[in-house]
Protein backbone atom coordinates (compact mmCIF):
# COMPACT_ATOMS: atom_id res chain seq x y z
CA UNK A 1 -73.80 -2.63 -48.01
CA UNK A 2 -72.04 -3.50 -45.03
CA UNK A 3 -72.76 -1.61 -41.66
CA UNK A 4 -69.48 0.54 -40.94
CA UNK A 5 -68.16 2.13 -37.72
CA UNK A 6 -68.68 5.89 -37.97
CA UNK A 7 -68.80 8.99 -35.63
CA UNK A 8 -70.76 8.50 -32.48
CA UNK A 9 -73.89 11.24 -33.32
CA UNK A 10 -74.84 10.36 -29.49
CA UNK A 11 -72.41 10.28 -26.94
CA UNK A 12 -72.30 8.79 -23.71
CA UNK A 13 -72.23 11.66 -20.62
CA UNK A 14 -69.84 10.62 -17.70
CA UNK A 15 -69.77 6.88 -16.92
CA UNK A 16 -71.87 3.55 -18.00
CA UNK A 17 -75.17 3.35 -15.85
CA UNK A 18 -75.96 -0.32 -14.61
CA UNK A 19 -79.64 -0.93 -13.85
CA UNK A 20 -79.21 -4.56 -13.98
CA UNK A 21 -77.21 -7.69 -13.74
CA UNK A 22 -77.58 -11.23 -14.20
CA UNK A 23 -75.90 -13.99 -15.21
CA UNK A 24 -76.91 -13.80 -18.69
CA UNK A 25 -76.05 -9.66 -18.53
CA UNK A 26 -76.35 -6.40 -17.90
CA UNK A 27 -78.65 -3.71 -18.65
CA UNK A 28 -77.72 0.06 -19.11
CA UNK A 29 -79.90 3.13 -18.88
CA UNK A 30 -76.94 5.65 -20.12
CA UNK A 31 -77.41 9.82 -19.93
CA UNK A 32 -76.55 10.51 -23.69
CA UNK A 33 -76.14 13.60 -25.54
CA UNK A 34 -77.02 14.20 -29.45
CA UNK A 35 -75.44 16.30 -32.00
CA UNK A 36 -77.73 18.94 -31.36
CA UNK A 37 -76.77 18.79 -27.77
CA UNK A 38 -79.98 17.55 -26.25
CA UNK A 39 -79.59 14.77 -23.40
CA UNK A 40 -81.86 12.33 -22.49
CA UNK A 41 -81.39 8.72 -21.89
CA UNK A 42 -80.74 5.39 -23.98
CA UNK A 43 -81.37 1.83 -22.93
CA UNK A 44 -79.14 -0.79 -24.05
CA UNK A 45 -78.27 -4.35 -23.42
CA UNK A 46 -75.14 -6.61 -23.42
CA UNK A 47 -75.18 -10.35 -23.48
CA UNK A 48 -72.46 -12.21 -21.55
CA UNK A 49 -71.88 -14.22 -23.78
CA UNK A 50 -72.15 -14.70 -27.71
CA UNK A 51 -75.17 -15.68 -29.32
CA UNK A 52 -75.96 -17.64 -31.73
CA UNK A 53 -79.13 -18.90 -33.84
CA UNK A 54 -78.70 -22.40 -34.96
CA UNK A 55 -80.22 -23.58 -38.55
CA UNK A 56 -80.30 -27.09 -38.64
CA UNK A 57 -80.61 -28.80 -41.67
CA UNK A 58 -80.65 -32.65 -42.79
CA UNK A 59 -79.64 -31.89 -46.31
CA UNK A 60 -83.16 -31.83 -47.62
CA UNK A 61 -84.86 -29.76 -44.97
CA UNK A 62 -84.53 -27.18 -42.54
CA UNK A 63 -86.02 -27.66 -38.48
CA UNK A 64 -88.09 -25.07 -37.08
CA UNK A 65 -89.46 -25.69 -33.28
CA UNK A 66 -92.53 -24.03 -31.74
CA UNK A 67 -91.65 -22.34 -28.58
CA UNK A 68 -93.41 -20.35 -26.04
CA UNK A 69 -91.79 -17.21 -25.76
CA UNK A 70 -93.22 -15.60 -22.54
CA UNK A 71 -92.15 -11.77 -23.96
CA UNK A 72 -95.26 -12.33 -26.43
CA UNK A 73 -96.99 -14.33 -24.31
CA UNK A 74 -97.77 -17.04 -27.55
CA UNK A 75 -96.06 -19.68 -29.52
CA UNK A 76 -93.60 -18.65 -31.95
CA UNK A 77 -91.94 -20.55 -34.69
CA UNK A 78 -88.00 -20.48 -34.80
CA UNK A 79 -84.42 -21.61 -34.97
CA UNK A 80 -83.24 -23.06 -32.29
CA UNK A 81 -80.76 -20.26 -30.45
CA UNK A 82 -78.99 -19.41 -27.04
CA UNK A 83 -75.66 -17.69 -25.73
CA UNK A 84 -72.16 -19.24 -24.79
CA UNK A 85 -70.51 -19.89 -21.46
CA UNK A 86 -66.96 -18.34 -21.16
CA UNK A 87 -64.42 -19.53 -24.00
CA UNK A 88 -67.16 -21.29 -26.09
CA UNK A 89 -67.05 -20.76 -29.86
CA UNK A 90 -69.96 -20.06 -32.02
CA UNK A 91 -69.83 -23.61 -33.09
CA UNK A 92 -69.63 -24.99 -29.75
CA UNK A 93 -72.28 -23.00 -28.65
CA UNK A 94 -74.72 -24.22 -31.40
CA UNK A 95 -74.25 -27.94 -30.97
CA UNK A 96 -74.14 -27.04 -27.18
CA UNK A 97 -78.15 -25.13 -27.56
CA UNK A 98 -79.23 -27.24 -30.26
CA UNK A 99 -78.91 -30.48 -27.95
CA UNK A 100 -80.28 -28.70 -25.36
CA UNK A 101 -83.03 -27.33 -26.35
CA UNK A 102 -84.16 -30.16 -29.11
CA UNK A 103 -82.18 -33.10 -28.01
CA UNK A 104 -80.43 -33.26 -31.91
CA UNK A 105 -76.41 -33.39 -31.83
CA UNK A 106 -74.66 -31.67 -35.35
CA UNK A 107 -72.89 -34.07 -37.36
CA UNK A 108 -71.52 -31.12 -38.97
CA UNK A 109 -71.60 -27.16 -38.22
CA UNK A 110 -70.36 -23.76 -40.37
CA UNK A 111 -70.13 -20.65 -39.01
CA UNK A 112 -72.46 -18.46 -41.56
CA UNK A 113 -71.70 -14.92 -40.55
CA UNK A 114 -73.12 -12.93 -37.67
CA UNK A 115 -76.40 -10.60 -37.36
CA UNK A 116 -77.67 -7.70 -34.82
CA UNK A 117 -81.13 -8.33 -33.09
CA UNK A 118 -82.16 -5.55 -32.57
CA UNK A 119 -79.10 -2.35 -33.21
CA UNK A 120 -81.31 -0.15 -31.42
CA UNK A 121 -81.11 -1.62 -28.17
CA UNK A 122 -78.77 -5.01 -28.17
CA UNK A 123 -75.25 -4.35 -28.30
CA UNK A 124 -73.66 -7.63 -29.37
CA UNK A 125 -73.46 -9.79 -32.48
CA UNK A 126 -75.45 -13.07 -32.80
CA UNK A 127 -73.65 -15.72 -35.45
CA UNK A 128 -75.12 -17.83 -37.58
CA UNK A 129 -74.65 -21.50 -37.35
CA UNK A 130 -75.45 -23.93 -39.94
CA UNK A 131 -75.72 -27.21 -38.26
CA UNK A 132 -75.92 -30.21 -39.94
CA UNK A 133 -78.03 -33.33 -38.16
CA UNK A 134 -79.07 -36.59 -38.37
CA UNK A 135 -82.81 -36.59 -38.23
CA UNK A 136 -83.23 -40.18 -37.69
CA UNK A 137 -81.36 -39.66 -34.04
CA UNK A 138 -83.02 -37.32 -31.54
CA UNK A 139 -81.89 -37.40 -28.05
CA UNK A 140 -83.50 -35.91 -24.75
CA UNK A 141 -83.53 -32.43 -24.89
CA UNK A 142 -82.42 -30.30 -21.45
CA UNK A 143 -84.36 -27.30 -21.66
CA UNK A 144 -83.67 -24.28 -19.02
CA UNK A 145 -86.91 -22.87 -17.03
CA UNK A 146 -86.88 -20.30 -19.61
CA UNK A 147 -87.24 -22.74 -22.32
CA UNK A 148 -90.38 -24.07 -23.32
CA UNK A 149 -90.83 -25.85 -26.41
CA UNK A 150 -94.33 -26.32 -27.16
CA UNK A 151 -94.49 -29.04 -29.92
CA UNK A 152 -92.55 -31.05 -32.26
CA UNK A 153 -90.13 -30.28 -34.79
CA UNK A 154 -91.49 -28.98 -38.13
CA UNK A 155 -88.98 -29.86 -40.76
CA UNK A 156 -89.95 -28.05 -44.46
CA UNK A 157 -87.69 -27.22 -47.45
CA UNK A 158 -86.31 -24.09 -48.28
CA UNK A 159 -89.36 -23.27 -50.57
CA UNK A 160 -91.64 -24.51 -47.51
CA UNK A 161 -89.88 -22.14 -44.73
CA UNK A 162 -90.24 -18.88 -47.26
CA UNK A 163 -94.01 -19.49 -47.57
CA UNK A 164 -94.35 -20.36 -43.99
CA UNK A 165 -92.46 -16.70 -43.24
CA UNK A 166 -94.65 -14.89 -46.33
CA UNK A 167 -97.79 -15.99 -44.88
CA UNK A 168 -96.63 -14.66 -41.04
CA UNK A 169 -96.09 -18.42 -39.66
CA UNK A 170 -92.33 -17.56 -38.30
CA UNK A 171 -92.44 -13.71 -37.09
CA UNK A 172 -88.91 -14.43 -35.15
CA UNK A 173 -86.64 -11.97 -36.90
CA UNK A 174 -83.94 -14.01 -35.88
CA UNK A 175 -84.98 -16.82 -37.09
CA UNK A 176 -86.09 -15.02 -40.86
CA UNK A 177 -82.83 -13.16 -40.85
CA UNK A 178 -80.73 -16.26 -40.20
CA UNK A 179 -83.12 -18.42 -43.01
CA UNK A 180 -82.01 -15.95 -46.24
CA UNK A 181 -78.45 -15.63 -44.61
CA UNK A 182 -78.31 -19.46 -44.87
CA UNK A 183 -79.85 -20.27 -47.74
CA UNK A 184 -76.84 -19.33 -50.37
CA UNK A 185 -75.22 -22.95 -48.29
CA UNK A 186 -78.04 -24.92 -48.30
CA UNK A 187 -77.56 -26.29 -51.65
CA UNK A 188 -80.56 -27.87 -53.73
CA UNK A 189 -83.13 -27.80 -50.39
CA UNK A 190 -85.91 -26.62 -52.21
């Protein structure tokens, strides 16, 4: 069942409230009122620009990185992912974050569909990019202070990734959510 637009059960009371800014955003702490007619107040975030969560593939095997995500404070396996500068397409934007952060360049990408992180507090759509690579040609990577990948590349097959997610080794629910959305292109990766 697809999600569907219905009527707002909490509304928004007088304008947006900013709490913060940065380049990547802004955060709102908005006075809200429910059906009942209780207010209170709902945190929310938009990104300023699109997401995306890359899964790169070599035709045999999908690439998961480890990367210290200081939120958690601890390693977690995952899908490369990022957001785009002004004007950048999803596709641009994965081959963009994929070289970035692993140094890999897509020989090929597809635009999968899209996903919400989290509905009840991030406001915009992350798509999901299937990107093609060669394996046997790595480049640098360029990763951002806020990037820190913490080992190599783990490539597995399809049937390698589901085990790796039943037996809690990838908790990233972007990076689960964009595995099962992908797998229906992957072909015979198992």
């Amino acid at each position: 069942m697809k999600a569907s637009a219905a009527a707002a059960l909490i509304k928004r009371i007088g304008p947006p409230n900013v709490v913060y800014t940065s380049r990547y955003g802004q955060l709102y702490d908005d006075n809200v009122e429910g059906t009942d007619g209780q207010q209170g107040t709902y945190l929310r975030w938009t990104w300023a620009g699109a997401g995306v969560v890359v899964v790169p593939t070599d035709g045999q095997r999908l690439y998961l990185w480890p990367m210290y995500r200081y939120p958690i404070g601890a390693q977690s396996l995952e899908f490369p992912r990022g957001a785009g500068e002004a004007d950048e397409s999803p596709a641009d934007t994965a081959a963009r974050e994929l070289a970035e952060e692993t140094g890999f360049t897509p020989v090929k990408t597809s635009v999968l569909g899209a996903l919400h992180a989290d509905t009840g507090l991030i406001a915009d759509r992350i798509s999901i990019v299937l990107a093609h690579i060669d394996a046997t040609q790595p480049g640098p990577s360029r990763l951002e202070a806020t990037e820190a990948i913490a080992g190599p590349a783990i490539a597995l097959t399809v049937n390698g990734v589901a085990e790796l997610i039943r037996d809690g080794g990838v908790t990233c629910a972007l990076t689960i959510a964009a595995f099962y959305h992908a797998i229906p292109h992957l072909g015979d990766t198992t």
